[in-house]
C-alpha atoms as a PDB file:
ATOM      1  CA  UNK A   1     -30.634  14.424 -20.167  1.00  0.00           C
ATOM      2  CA  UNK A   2     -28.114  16.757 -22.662  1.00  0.00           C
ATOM      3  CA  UNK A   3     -29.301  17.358 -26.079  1.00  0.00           C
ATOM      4  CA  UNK A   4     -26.340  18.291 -28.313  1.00  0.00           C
ATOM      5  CA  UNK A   5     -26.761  20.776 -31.359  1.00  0.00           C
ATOM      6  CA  UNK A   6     -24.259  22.460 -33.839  1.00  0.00           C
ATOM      7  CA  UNK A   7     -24.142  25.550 -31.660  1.00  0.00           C
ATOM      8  CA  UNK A   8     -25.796  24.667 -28.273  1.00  0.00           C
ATOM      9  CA  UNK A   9     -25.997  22.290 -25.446  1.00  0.00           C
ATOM     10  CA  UNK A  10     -29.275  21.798 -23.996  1.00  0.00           C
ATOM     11  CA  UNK A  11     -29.103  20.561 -20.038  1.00  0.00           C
ATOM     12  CA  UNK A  12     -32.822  19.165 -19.778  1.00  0.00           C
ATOM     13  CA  UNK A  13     -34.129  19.357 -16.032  1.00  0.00           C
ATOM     14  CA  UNK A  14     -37.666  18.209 -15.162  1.00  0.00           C
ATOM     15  CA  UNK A  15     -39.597  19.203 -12.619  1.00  0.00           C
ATOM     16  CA  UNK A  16     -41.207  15.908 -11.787  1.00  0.00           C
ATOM     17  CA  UNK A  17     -40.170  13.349  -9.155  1.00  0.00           C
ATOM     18  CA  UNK A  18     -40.373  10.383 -11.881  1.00  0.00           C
ATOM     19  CA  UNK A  19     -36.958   9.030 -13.226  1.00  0.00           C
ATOM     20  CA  UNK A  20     -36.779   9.377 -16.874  1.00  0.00           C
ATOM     21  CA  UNK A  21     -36.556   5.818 -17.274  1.00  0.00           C
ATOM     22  CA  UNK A  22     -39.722   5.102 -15.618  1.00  0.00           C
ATOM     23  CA  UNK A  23     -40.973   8.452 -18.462  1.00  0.00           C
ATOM     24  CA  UNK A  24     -39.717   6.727 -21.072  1.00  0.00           C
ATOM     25  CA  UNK A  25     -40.120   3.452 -21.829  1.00  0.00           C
ATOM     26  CA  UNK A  26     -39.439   2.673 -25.526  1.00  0.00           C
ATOM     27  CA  UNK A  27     -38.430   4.611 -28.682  1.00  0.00           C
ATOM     28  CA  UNK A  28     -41.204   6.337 -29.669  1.00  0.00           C
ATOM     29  CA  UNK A  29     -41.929   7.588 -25.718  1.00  0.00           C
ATOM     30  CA  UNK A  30     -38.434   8.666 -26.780  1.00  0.00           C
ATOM     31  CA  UNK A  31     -39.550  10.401 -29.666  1.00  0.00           C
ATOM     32  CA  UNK A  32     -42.299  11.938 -28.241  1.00  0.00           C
ATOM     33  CA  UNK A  33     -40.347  13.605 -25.161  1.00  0.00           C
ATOM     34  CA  UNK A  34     -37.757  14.794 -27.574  1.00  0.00           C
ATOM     35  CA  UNK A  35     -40.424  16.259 -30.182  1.00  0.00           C
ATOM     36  CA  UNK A  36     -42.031  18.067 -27.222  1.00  0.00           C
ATOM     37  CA  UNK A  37     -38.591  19.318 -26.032  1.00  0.00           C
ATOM     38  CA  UNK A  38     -37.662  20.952 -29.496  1.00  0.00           C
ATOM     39  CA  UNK A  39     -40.492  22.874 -29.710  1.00  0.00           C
ATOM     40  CA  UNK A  40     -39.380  24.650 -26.197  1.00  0.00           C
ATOM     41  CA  UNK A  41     -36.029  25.274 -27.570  1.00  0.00           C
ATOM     42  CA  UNK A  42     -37.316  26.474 -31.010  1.00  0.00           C
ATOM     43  CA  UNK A  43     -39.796  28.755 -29.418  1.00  0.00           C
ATOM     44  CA  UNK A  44     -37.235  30.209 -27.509  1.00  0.00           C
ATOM     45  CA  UNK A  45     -39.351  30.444 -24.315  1.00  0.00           C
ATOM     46  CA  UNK A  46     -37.192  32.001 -21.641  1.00  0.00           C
ATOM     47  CA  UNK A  47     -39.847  30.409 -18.993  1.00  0.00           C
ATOM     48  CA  UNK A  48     -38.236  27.441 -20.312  1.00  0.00           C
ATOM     49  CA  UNK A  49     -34.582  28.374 -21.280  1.00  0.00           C
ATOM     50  CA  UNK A  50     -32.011  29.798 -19.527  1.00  0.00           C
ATOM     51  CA  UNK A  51     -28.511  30.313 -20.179  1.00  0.00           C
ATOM     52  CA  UNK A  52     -25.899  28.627 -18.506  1.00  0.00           C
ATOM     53  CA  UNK A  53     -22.064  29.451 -17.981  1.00  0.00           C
ATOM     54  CA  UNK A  54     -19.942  26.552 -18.887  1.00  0.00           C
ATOM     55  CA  UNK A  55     -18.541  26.562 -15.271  1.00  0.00           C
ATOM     56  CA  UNK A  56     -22.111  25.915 -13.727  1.00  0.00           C
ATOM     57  CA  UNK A  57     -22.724  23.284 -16.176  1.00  0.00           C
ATOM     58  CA  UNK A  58     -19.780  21.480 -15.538  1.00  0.00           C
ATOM     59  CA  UNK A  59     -20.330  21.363 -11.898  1.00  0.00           C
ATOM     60  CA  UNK A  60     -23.772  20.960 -11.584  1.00  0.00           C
ATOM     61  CA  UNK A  61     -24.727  18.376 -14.497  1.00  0.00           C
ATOM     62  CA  UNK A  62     -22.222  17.152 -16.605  1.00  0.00           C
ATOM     63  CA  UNK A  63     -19.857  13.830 -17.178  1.00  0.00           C
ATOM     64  CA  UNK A  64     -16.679  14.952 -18.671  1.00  0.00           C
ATOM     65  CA  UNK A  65     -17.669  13.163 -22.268  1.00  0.00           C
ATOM     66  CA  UNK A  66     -20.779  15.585 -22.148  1.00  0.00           C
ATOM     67  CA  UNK A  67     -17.913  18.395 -21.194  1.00  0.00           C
ATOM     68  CA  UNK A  68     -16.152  17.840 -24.108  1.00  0.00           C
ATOM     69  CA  UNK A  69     -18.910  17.318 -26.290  1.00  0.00           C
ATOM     70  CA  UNK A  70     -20.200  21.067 -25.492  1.00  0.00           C
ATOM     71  CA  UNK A  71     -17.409  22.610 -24.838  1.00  0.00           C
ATOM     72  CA  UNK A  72     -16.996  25.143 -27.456  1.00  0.00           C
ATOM     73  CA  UNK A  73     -20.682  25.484 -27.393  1.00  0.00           C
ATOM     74  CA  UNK A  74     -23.286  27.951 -25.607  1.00  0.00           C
ATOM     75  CA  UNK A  75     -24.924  25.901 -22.868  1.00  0.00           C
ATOM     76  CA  UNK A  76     -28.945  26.509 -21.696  1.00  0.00           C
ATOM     77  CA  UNK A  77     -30.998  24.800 -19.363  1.00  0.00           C
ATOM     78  CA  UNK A  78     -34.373  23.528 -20.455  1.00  0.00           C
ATOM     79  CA  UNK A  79     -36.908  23.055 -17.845  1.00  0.00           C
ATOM     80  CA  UNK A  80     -39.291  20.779 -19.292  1.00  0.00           C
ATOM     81  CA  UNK A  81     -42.481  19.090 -17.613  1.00  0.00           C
ATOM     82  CA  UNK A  82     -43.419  15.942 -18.939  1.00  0.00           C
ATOM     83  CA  UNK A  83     -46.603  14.789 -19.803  1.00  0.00           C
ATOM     84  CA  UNK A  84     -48.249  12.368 -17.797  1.00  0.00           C
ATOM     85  CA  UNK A  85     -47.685   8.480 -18.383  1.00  0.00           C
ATOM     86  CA  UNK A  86     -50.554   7.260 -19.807  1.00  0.00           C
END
């Protein structure tokens, strides 16, 4: 999953075997993951955040649409654990 701001691409990794469409089901599973994933990035948490060079990135996790959409922007990773499906 990429999550693309003014200034910064997030690369969201999870650390759970499930798929994230077997996570998220519907919009407002949608909204939920995304709400949870914000307040990582907001807090700033570098147990959850760390920066990525745009050479790494490209290799390792992104499409060349995503490429181009971050290009000229500083690139993190976001580990994120999901919650579990209820």
């Amino acid at each position: 999953m990429l999550i693309v701001g003014k200034e910064r691409c997030y690369v969201v990794e999870t650390n759970d075997e499930r798929r994230w469409d077997a996570l998220v089901h519907d919009a407002d599973d949608l909204h939920a993951f995304t709400d949870a994933m914000y307040k990582d990035i907001t807090a700033n948490s570098t147990d959850h955040l760390t920066p990525l060079s745009h050479s790494h990135a490209w290799s390792d996790y992104h499409s060349s649409l995503e490429r181009w959409q971050c290009d000229d922007k500083d690139v993190f990773l976001l580990s994120y654990t999901p919650p579990p499906i209820s």
